[in-house]
N, C-alpha and C. Protein backbone atom coordinates (compact mmCIF):
# COMPACT_ATOMS: atom_id res chain seq x y z
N UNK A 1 0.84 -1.16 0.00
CA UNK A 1 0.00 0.00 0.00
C UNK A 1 0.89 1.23 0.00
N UNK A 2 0.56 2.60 -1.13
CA UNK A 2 1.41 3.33 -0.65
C UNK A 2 0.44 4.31 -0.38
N UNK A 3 0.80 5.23 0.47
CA UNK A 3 0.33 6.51 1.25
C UNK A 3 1.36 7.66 0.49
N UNK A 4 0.88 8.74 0.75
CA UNK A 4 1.48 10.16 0.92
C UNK A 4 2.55 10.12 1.48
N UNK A 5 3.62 11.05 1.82
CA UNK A 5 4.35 11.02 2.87
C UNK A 5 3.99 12.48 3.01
N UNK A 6 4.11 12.69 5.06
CA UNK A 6 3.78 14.26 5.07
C UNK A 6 5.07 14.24 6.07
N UNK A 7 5.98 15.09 5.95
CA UNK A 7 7.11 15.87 6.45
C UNK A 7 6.87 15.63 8.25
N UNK A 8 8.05 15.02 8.76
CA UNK A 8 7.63 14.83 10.46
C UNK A 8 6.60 13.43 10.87
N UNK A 9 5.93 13.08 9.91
CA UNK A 9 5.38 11.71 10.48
C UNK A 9 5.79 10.70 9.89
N UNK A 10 5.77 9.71 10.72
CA UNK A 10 6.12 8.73 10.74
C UNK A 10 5.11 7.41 9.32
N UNK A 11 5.79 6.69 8.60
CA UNK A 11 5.10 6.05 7.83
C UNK A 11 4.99 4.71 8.03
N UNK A 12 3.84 3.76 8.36
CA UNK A 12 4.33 2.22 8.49
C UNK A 12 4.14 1.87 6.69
N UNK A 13 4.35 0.48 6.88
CA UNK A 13 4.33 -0.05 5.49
C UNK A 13 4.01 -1.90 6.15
N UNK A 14 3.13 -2.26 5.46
CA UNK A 14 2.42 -3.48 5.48
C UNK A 14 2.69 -4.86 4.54
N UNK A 15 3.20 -5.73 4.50
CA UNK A 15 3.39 -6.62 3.24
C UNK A 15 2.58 -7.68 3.91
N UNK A 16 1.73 -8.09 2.77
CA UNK A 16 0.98 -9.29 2.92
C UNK A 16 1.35 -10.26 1.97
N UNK A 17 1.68 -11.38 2.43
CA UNK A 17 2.16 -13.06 1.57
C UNK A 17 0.60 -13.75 1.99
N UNK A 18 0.03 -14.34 0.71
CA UNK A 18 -0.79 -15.14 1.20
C UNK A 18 -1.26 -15.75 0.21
N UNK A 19 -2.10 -17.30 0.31
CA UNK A 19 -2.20 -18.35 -0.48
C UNK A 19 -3.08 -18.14 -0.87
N UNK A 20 -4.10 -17.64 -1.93
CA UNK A 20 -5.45 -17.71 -2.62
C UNK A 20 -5.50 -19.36 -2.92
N UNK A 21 -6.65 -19.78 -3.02
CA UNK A 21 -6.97 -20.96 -3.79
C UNK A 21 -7.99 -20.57 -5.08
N UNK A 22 -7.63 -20.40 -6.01
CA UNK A 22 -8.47 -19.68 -7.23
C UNK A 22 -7.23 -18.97 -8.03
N UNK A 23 -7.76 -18.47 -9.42
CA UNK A 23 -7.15 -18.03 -10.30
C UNK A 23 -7.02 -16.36 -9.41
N UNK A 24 -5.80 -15.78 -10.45
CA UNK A 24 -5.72 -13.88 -10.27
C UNK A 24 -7.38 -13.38 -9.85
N UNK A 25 -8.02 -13.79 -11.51
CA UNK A 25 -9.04 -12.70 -11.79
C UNK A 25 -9.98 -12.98 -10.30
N UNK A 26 -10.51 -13.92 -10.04
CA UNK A 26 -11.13 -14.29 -9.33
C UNK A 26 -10.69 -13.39 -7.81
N UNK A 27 -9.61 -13.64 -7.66
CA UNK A 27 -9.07 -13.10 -6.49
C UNK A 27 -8.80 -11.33 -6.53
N UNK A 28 -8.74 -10.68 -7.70
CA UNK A 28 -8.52 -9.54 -7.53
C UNK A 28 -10.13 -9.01 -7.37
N UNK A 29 -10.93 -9.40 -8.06
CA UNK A 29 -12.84 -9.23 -8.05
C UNK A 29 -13.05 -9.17 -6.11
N UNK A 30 -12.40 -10.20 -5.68
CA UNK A 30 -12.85 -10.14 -4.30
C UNK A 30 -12.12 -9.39 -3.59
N UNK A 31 -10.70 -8.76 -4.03
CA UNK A 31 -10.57 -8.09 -2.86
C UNK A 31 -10.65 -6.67 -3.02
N UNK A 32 -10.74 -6.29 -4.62
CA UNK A 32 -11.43 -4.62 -4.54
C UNK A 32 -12.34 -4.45 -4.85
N UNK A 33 -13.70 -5.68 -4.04
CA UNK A 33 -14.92 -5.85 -3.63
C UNK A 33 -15.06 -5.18 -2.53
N UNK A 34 -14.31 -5.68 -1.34
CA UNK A 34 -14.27 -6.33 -0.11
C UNK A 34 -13.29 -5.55 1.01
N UNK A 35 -12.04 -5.26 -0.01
CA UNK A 35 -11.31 -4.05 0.87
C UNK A 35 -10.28 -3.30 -0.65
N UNK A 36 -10.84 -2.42 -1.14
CA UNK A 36 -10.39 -1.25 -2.19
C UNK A 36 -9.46 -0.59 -1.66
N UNK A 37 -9.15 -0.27 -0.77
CA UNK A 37 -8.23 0.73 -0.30
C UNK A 37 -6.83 -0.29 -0.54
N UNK A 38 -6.48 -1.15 -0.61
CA UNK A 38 -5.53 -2.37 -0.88
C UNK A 38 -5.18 -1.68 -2.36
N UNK A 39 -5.86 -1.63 -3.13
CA UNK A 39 -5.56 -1.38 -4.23
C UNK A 39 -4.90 -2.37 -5.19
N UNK A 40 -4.83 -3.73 -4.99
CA UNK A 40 -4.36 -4.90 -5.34
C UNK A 40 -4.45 -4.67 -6.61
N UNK A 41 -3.32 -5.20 -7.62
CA UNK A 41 -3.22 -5.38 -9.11
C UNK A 41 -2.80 -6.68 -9.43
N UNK A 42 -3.02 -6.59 -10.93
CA UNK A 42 -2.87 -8.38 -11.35
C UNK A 42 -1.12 -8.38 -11.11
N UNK A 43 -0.27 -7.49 -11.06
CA UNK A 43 1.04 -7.25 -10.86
C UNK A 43 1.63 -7.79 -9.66
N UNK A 44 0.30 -7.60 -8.91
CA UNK A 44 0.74 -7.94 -7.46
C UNK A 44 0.62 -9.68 -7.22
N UNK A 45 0.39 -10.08 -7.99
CA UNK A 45 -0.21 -11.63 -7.84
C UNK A 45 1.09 -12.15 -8.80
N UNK A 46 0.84 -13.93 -8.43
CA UNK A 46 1.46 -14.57 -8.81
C UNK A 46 0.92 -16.23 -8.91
N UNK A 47 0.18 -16.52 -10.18
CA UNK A 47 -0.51 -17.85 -10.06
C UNK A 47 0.53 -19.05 -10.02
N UNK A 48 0.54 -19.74 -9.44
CA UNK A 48 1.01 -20.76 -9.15
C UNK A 48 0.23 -22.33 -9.01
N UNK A 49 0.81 -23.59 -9.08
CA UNK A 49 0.27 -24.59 -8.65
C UNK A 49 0.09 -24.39 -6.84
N UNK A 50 -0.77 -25.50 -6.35
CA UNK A 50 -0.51 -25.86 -5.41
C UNK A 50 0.62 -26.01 -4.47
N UNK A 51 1.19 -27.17 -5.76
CA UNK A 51 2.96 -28.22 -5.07
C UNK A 51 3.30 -26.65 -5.54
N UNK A 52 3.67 -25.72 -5.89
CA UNK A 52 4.76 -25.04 -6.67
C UNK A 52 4.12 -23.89 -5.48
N UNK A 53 3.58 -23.53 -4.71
CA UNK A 53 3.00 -22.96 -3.80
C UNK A 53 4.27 -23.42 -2.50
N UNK A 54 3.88 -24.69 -2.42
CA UNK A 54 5.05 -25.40 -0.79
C UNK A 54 6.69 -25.28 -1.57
N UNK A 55 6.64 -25.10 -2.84
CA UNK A 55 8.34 -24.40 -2.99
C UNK A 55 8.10 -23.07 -2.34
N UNK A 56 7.31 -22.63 -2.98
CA UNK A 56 7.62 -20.78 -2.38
C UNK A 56 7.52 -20.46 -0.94
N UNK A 57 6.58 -21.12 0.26
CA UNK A 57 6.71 -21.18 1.33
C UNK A 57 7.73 -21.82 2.03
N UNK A 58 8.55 -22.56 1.48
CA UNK A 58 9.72 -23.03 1.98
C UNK A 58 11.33 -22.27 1.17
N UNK A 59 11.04 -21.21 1.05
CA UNK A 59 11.77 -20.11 -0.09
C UNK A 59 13.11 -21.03 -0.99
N UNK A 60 12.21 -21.63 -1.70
CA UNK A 60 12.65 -21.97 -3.11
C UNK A 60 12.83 -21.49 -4.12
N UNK A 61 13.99 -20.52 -4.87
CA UNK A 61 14.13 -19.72 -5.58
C UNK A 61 12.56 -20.39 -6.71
N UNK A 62 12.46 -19.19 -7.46
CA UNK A 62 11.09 -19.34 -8.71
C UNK A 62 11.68 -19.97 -9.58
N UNK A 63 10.71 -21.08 -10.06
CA UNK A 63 11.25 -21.82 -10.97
C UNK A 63 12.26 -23.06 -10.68
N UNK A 64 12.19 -23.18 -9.58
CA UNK A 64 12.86 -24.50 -8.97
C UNK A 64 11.92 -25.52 -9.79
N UNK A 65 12.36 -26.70 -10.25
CA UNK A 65 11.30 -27.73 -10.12
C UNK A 65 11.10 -28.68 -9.20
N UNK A 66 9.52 -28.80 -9.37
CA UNK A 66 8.78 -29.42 -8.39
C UNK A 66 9.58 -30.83 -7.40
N UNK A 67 10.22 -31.42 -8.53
CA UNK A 67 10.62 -32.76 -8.04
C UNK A 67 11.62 -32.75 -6.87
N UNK A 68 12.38 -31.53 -7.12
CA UNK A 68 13.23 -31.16 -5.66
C UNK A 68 12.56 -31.66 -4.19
N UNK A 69 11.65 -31.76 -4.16
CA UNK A 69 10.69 -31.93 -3.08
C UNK A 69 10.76 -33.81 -2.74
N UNK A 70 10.75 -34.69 -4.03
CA UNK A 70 11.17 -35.67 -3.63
C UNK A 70 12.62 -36.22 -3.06
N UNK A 71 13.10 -35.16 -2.82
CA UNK A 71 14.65 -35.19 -2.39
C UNK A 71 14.64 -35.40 -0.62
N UNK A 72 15.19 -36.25 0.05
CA UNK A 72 15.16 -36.36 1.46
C UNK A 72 16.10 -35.99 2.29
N UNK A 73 17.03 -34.89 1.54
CA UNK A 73 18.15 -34.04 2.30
C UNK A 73 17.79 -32.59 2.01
N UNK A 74 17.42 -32.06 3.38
CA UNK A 74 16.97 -31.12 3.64
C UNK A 74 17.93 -30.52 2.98
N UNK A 75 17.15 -28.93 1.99
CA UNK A 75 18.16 -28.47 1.35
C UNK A 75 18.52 -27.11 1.93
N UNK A 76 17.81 -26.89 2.82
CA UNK A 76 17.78 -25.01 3.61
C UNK A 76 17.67 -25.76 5.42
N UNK A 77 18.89 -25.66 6.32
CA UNK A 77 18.57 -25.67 7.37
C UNK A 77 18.52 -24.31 8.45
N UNK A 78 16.98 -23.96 8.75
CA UNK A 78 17.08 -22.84 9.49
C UNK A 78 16.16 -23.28 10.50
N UNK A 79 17.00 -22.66 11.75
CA UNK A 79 16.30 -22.59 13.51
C UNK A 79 15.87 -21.47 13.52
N UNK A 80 13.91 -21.47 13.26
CA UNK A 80 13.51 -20.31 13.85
C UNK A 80 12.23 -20.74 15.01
N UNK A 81 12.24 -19.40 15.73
CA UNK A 81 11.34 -19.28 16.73
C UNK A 81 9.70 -19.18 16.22
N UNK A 82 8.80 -20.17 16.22
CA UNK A 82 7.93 -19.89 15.16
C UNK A 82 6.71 -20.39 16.46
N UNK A 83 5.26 -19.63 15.70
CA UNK A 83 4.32 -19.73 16.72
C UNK A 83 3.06 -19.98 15.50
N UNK A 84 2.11 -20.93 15.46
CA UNK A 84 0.98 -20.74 14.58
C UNK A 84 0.19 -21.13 15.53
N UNK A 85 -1.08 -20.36 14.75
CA UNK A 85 -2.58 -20.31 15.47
C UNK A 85 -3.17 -20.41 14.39
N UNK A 86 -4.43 -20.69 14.63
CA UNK A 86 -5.61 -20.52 13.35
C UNK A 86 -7.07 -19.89 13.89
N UNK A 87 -7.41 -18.78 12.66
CA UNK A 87 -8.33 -17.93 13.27
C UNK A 87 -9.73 -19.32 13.39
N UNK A 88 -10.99 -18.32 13.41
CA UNK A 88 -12.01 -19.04 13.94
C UNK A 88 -13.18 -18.23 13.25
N UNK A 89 -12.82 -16.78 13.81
CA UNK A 89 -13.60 -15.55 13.16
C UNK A 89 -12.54 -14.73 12.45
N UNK A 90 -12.97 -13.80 11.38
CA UNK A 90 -12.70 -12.87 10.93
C UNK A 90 -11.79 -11.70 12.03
N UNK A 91 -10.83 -11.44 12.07
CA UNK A 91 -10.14 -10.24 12.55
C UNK A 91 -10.88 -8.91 12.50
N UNK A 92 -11.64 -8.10 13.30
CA UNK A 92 -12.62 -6.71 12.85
C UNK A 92 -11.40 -6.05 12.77
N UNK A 93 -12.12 -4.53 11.94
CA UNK A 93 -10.70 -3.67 11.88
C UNK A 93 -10.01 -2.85 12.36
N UNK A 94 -10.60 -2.90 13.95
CA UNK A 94 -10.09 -2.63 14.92
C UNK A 94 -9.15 -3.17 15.62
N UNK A 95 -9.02 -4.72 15.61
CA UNK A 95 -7.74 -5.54 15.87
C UNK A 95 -6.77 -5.12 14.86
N UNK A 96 -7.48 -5.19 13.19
CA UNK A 96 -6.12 -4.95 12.81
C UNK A 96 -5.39 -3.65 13.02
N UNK A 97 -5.89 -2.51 13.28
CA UNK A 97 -5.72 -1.79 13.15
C UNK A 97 -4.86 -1.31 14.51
N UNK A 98 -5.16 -2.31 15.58
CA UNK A 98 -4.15 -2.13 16.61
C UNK A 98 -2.98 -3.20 16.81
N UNK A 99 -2.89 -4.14 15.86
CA UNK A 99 -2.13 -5.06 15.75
C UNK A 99 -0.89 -4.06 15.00
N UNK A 100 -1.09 -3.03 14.18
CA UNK A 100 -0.10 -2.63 13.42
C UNK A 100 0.38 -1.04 14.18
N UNK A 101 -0.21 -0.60 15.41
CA UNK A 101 0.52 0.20 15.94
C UNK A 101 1.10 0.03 16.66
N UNK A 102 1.95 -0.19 16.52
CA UNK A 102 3.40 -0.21 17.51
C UNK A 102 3.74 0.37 18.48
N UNK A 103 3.36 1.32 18.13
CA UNK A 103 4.03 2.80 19.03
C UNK A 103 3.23 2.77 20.34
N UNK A 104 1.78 2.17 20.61
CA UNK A 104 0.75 1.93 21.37
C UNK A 104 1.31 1.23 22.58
N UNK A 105 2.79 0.23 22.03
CA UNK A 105 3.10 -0.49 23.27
C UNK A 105 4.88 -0.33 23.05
N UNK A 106 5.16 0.67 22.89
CA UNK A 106 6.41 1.32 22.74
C UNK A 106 7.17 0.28 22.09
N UNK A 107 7.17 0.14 21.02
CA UNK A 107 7.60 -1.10 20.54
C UNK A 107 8.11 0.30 19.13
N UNK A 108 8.98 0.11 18.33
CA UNK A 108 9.67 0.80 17.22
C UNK A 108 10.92 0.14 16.20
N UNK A 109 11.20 -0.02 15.35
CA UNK A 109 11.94 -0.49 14.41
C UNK A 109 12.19 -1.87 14.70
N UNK A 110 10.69 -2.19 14.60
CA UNK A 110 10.72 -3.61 14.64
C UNK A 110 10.34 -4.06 13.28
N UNK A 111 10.87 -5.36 12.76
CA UNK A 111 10.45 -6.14 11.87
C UNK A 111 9.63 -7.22 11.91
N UNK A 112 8.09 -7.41 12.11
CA UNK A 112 7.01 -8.06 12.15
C UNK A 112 6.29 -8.61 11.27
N UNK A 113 6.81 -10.33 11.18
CA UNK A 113 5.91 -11.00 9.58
C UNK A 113 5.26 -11.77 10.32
N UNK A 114 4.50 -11.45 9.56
CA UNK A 114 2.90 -12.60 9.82
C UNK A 114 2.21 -13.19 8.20
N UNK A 115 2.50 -14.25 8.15
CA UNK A 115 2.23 -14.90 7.29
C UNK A 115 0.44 -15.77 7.35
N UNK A 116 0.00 -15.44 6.33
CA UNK A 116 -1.61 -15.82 6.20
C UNK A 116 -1.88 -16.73 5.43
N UNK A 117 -1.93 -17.98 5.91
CA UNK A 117 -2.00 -19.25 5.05
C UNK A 117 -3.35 -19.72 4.79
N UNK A 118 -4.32 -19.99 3.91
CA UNK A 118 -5.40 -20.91 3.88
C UNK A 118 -5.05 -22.53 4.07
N UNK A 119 -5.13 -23.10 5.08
CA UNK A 119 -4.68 -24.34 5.33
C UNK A 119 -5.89 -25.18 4.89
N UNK A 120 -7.05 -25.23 4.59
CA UNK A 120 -8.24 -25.90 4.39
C UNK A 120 -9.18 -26.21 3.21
């Protein structure tokens, strides 16, 4: 998303990764249905398979092929601190909207990913 910039304030910036199950068109119809201010373009998308989906979540350069996956030596070893949950309801936009101020709990030049998977 980009904003204005006004002289003296501060700007956040938002990146969202996330799995559609459906083609572009389909997916761009629903989300500058649903939330326009996103401003989502077919630019911003990237159709993929499924399997060719679990390369990119496991950061597999583009265009790896698939079969790499039948390989049983781990090819990326990384130790991270990782936490998943799964919603239940919809987030209102008041959570999100306090999920992304920071400054609310003195928190600043932090780097915060949250990754949004459709698991179902």
């Amino acid at each position: 998303m980009n904003s204005s910039f006004r002289t003296g304030e501060k700007t956040k910036r938002a990146t969202f990764l996330t799995l559609f199950l459906g083609d572009s068109e389909k997916l761009l119809s629903l989300m500058n249905e649903t939330f326009p201010p996103l401003r989502l373009k077919q630019s911003d998308c990237t159709e993929m398979s499924w399997v060719e989906s679990v390369l990119f979540w496991t950061n597999f350069p583009a265009g790896t092929p698939v079969n790499i996956l039948l390989s049983r030596v781990p090819q990326i070893l990384t130790h991270l601190k990782r936490k998943s949950d799964y919603l239940k309801n919809p987030i209102p936009k008041q959570g999100l909207e306090f999920i992304f101020e920071n400054d609310r709990i003195g928190i600043s030049n932090v780097y915060i990913q949250s990754l949004w998977r459709n698991n179902g």
